[in-house]
PDB file of N, CA and C in Angstrom:
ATOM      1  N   UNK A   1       0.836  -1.178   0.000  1.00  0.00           N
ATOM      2  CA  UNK A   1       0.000   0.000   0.000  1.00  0.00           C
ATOM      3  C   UNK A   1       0.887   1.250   0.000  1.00  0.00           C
ATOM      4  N   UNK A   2       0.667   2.103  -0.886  1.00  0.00           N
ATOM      5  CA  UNK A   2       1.153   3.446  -1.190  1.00  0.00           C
ATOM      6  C   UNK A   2       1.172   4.313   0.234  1.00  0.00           C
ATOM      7  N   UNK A   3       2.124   5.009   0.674  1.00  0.00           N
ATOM      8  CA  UNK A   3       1.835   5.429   2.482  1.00  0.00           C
ATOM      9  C   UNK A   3       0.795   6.705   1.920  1.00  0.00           C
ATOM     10  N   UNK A   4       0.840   7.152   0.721  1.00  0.00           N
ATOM     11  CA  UNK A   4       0.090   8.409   0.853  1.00  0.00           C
ATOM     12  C   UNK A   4      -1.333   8.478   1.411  1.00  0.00           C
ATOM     13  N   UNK A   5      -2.157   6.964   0.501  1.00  0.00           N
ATOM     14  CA  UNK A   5      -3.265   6.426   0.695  1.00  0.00           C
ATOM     15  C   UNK A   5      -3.596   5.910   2.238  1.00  0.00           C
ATOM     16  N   UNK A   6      -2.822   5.752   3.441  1.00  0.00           N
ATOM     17  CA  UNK A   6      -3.076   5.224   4.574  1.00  0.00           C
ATOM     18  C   UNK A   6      -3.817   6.241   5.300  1.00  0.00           C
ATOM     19  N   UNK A   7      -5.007   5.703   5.425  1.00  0.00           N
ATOM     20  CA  UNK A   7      -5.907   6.799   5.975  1.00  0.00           C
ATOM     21  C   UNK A   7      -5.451   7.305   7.511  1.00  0.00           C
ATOM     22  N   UNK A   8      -4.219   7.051   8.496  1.00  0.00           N
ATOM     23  CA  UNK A   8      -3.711   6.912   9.339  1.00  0.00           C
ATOM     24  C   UNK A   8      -2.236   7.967   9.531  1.00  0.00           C
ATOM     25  N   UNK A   9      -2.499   8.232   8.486  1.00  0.00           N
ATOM     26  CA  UNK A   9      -0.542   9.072   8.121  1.00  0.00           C
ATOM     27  C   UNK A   9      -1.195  10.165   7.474  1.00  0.00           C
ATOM     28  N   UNK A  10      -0.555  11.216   7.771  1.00  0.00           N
ATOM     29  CA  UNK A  10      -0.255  12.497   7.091  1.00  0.00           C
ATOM     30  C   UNK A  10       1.152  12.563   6.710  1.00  0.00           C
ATOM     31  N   UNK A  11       1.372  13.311   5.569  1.00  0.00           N
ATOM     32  CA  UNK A  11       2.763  13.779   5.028  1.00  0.00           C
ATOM     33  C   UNK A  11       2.328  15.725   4.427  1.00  0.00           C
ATOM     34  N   UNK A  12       3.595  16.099   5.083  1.00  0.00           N
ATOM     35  CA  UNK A  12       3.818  17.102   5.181  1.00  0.00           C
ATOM     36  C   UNK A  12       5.339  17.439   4.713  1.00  0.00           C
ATOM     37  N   UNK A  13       5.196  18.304   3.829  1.00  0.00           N
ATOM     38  CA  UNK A  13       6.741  19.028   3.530  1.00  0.00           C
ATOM     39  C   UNK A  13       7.389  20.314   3.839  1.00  0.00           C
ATOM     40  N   UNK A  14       7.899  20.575   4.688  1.00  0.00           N
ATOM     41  CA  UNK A  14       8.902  21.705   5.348  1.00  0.00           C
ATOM     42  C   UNK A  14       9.831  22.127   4.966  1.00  0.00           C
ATOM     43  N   UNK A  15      10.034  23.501   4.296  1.00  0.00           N
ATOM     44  CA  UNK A  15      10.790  23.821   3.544  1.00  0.00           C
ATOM     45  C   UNK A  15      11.367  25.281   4.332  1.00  0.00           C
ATOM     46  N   UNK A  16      12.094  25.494   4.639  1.00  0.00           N
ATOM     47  CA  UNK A  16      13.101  26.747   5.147  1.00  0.00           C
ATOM     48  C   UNK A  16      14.471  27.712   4.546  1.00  0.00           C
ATOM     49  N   UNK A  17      14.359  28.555   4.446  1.00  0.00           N
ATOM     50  CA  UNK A  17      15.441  29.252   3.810  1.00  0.00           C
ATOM     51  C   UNK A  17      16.069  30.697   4.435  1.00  0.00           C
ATOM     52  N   UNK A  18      17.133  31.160   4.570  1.00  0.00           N
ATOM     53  CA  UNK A  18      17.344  32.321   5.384  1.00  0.00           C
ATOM     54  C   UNK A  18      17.536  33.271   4.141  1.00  0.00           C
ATOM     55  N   UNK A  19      16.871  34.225   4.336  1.00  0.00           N
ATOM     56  CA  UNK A  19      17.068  35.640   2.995  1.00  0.00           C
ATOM     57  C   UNK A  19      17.673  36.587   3.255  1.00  0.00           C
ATOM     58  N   UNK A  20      17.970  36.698   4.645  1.00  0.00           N
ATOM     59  CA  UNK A  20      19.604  38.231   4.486  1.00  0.00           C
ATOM     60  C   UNK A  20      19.888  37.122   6.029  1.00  0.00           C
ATOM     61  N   UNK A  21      21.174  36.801   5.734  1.00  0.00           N
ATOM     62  CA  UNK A  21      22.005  36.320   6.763  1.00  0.00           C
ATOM     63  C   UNK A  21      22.459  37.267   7.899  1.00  0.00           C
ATOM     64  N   UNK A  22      22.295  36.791   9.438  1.00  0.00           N
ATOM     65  CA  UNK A  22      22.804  37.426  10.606  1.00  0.00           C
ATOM     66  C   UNK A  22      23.650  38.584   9.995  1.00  0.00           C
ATOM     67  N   UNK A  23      23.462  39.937  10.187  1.00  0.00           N
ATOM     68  CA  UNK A  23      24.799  40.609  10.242  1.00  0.00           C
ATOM     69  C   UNK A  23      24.593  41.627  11.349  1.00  0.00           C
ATOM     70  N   UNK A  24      25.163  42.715  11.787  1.00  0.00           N
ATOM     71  CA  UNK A  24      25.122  43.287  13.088  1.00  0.00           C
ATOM     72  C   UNK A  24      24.127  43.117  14.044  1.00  0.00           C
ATOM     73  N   UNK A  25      22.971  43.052  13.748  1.00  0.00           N
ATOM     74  CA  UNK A  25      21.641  41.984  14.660  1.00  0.00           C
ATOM     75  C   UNK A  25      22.111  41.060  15.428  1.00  0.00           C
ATOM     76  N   UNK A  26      22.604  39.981  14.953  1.00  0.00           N
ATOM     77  CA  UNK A  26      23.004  38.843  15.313  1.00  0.00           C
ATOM     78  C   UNK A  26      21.866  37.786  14.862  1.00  0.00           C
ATOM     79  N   UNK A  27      20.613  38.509  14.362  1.00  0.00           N
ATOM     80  CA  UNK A  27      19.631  37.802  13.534  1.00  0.00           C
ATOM     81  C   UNK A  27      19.543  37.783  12.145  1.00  0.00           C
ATOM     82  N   UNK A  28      19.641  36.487  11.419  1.00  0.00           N
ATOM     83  CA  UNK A  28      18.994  35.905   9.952  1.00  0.00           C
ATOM     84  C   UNK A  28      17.522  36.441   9.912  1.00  0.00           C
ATOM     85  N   UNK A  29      17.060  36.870   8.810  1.00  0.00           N
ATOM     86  CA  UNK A  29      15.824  37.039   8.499  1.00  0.00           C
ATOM     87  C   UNK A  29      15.212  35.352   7.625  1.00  0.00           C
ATOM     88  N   UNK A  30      14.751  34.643   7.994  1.00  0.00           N
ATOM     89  CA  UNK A  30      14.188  33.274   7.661  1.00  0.00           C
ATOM     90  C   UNK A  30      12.804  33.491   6.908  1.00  0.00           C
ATOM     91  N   UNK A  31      12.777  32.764   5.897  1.00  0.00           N
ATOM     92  CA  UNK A  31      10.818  32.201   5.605  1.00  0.00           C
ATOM     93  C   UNK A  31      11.191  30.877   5.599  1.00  0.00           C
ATOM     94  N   UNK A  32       9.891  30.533   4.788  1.00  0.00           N
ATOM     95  CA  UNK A  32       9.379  29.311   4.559  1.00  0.00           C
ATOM     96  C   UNK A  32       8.273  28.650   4.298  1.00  0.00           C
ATOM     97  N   UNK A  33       8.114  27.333   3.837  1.00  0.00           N
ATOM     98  CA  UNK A  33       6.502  27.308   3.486  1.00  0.00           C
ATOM     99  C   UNK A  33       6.506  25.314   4.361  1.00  0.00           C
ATOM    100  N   UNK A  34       5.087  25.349   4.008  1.00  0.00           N
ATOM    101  CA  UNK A  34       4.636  24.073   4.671  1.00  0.00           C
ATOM    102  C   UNK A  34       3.741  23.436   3.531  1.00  0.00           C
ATOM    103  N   UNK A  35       3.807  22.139   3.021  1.00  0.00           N
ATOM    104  CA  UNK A  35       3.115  21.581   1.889  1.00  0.00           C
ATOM    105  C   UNK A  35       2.472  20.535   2.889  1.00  0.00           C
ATOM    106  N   UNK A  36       0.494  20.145   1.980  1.00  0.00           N
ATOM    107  CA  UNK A  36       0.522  18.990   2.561  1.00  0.00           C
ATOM    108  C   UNK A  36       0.344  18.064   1.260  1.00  0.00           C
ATOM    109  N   UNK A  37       1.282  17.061   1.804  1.00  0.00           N
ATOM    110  CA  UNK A  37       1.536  15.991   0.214  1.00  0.00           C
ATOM    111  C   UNK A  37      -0.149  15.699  -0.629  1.00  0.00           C
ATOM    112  N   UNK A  38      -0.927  15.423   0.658  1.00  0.00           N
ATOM    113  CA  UNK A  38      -2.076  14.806  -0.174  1.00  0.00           C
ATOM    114  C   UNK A  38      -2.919  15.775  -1.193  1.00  0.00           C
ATOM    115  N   UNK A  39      -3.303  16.846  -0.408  1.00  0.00           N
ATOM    116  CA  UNK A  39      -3.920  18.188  -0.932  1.00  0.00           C
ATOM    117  C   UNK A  39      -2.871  18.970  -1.826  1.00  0.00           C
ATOM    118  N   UNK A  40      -1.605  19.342  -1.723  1.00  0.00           N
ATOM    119  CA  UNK A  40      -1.012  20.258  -2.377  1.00  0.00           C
ATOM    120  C   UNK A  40      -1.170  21.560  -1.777  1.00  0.00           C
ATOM    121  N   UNK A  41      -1.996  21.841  -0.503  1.00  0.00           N
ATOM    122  CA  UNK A  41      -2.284  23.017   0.197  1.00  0.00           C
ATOM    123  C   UNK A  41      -0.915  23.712   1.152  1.00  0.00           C
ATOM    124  N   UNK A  42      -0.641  24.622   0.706  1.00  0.00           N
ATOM    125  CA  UNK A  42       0.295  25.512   0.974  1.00  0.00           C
ATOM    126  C   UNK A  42       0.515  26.770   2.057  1.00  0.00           C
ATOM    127  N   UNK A  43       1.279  26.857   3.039  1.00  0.00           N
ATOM    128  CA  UNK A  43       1.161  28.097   3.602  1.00  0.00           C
ATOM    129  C   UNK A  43       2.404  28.134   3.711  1.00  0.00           C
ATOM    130  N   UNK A  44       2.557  29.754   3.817  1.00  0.00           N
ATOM    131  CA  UNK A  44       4.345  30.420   3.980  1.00  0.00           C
ATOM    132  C   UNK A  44       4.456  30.779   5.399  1.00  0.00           C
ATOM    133  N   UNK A  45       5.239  30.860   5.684  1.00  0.00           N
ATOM    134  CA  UNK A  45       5.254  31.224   7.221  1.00  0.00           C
ATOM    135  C   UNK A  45       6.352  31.822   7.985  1.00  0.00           C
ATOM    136  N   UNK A  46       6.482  32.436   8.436  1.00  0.00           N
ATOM    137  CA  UNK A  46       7.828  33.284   8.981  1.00  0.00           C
ATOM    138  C   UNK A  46       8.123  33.074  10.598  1.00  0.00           C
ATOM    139  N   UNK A  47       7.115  32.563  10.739  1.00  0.00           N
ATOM    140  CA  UNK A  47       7.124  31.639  12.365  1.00  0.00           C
ATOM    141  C   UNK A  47       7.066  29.555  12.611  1.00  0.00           C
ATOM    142  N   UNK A  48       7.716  29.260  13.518  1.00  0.00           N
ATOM    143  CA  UNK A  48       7.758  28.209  14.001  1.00  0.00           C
ATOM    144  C   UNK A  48       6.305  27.230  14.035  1.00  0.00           C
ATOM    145  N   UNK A  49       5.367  28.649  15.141  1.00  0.00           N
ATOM    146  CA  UNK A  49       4.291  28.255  15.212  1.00  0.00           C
ATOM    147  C   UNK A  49       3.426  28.112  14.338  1.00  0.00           C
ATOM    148  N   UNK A  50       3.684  28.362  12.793  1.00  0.00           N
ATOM    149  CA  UNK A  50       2.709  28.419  11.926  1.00  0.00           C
ATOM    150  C   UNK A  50       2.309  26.870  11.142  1.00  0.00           C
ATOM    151  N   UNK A  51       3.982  26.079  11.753  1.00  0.00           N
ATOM    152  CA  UNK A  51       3.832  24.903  11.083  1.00  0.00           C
ATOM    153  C   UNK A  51       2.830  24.165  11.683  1.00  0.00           C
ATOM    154  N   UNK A  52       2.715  23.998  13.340  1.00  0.00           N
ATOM    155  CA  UNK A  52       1.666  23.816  14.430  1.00  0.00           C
ATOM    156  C   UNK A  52      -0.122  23.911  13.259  1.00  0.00           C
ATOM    157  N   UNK A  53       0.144  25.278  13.625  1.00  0.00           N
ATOM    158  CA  UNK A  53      -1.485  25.868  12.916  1.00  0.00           C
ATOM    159  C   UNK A  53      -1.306  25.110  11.865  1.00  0.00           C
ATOM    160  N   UNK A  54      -0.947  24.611  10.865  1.00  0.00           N
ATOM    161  CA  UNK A  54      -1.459  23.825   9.798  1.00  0.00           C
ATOM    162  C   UNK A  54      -1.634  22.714   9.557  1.00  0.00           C
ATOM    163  N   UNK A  55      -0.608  22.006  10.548  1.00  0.00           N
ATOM    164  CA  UNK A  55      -0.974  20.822  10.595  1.00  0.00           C
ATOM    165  C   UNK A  55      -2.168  20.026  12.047  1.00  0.00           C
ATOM    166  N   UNK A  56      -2.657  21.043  12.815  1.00  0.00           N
ATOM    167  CA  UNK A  56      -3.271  20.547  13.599  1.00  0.00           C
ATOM    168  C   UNK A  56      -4.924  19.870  13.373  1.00  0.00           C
ATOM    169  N   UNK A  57      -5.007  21.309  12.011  1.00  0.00           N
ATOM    170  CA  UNK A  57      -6.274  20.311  11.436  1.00  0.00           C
ATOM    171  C   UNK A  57      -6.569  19.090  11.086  1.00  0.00           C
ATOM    172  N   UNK A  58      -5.023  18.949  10.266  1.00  0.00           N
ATOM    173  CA  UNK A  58      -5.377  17.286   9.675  1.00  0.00           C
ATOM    174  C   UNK A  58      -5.521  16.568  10.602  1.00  0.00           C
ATOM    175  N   UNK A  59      -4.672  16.484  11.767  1.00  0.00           N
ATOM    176  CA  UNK A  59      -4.634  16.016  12.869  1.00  0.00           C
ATOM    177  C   UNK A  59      -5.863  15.589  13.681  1.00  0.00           C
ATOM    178  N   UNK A  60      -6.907  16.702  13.436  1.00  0.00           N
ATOM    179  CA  UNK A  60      -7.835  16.606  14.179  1.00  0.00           C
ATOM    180  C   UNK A  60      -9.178  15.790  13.380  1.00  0.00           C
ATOM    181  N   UNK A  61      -9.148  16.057  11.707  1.00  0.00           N
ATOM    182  CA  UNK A  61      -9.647  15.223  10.995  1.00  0.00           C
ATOM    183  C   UNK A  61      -9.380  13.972  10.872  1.00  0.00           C
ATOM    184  N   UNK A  62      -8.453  13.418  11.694  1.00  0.00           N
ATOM    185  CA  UNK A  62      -7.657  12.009  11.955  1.00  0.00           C
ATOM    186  C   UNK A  62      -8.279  11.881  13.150  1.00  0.00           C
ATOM    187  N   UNK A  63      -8.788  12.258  13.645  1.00  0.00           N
ATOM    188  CA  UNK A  63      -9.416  11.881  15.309  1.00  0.00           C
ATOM    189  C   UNK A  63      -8.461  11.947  16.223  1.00  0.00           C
ATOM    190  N   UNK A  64      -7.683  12.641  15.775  1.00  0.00           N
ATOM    191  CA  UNK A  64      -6.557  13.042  17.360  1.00  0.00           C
ATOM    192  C   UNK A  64      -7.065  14.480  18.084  1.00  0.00           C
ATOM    193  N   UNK A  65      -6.702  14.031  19.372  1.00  0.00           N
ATOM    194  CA  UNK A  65      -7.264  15.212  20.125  1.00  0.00           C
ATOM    195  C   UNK A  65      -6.184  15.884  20.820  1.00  0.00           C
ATOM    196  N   UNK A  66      -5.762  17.261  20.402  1.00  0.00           N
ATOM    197  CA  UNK A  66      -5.107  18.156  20.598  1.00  0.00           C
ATOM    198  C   UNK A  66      -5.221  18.952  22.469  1.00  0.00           C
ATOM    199  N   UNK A  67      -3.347  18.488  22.476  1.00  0.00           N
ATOM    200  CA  UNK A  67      -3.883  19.688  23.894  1.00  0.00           C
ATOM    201  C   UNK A  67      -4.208  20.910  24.658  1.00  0.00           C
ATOM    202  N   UNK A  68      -4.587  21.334  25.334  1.00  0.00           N
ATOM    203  CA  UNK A  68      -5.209  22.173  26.102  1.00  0.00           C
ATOM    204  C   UNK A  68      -4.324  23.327  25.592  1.00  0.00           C
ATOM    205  N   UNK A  69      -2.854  23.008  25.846  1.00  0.00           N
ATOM    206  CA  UNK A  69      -1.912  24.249  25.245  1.00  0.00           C
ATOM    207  C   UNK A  69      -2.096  24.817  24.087  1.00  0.00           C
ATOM    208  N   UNK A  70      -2.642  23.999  22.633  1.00  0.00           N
ATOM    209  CA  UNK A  70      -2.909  24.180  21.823  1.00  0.00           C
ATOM    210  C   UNK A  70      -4.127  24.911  21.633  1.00  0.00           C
ATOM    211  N   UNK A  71      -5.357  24.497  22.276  1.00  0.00           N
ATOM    212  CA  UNK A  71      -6.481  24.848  22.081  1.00  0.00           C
ATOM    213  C   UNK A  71      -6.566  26.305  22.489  1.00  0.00           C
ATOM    214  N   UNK A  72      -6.178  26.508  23.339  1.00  0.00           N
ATOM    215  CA  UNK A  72      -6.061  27.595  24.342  1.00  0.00           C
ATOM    216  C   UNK A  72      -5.289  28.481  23.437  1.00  0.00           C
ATOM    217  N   UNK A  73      -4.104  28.315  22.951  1.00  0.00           N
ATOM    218  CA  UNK A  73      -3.291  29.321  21.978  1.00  0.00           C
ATOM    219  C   UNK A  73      -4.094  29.465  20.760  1.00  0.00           C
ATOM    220  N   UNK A  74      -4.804  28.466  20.354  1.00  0.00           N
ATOM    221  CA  UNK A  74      -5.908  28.511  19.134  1.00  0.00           C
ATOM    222  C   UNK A  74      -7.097  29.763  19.355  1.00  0.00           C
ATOM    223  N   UNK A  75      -7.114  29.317  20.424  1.00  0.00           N
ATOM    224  CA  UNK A  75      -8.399  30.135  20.150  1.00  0.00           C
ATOM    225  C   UNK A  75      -7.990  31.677  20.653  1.00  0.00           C
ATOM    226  N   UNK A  76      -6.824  32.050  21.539  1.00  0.00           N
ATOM    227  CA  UNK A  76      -6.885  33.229  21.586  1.00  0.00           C
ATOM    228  C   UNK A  76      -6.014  34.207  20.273  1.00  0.00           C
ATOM    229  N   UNK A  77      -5.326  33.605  19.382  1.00  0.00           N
ATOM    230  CA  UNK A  77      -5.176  33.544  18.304  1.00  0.00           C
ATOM    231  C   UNK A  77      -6.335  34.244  17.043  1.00  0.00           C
ATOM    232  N   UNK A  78      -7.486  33.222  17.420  1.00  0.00           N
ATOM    233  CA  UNK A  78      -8.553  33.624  16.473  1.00  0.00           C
ATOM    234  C   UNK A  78      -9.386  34.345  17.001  1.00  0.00           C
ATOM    235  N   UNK A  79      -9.249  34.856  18.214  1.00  0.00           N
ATOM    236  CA  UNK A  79      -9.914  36.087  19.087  1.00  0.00           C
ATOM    237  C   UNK A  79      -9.054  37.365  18.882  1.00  0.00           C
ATOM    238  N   UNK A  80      -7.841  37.167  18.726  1.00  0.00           N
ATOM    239  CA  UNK A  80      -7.314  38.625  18.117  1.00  0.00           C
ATOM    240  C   UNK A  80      -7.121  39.139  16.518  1.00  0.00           C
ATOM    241  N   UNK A  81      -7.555  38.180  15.958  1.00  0.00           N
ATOM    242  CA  UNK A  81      -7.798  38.434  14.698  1.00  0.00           C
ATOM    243  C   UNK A  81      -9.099  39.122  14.067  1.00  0.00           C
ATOM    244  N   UNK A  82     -10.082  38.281  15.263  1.00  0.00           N
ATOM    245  CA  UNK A  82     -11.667  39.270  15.433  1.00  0.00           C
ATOM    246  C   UNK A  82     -11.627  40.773  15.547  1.00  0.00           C
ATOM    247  N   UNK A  83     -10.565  41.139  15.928  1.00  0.00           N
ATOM    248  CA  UNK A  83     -10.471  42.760  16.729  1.00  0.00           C
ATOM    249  C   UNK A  83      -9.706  43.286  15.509  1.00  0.00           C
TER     250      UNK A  83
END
């Protein structure tokens, strides 16, 4: 069986790149994007946490149940976006 097809697995591709390297900062300016293999659905992201936010859906369409830390950062997340 093909792993893509396992209704049990997600695949996800993580891609990172730095676009002006550390110089007197002592900080790299970084992006990046997040693929999901099955869909082809795409987001760019300039944070850590963004990989989180995208993959928690599938996650949750898999019947996994996400924790409290998550939920809690979720939703106040989509409460400051309301404003």
């Amino acid at each position: 069986m093909d792993f893509l097809e396992e209704p049990t697995a997600q695949s996800f591709i993580v891609k990172v790149w730095v676009e002006e390297p550390a110089g007197q900062s002592g900080r790299g300016i970084w992006h990046g994007h997040i693929t999901h293999v099955h869909t082809g659905k795409r987001r760019y992201m300039k944070s850590l946490d963004e990989i989180e936010d995208f993959i928690a859906p599938h996650l949750e369409e898999m019947g996994a149940r996400l924790g409290m830390r998550w939920r809690l950062r979720h939703w106040l997340k989509h409460m400051v976006k309301r404003r």
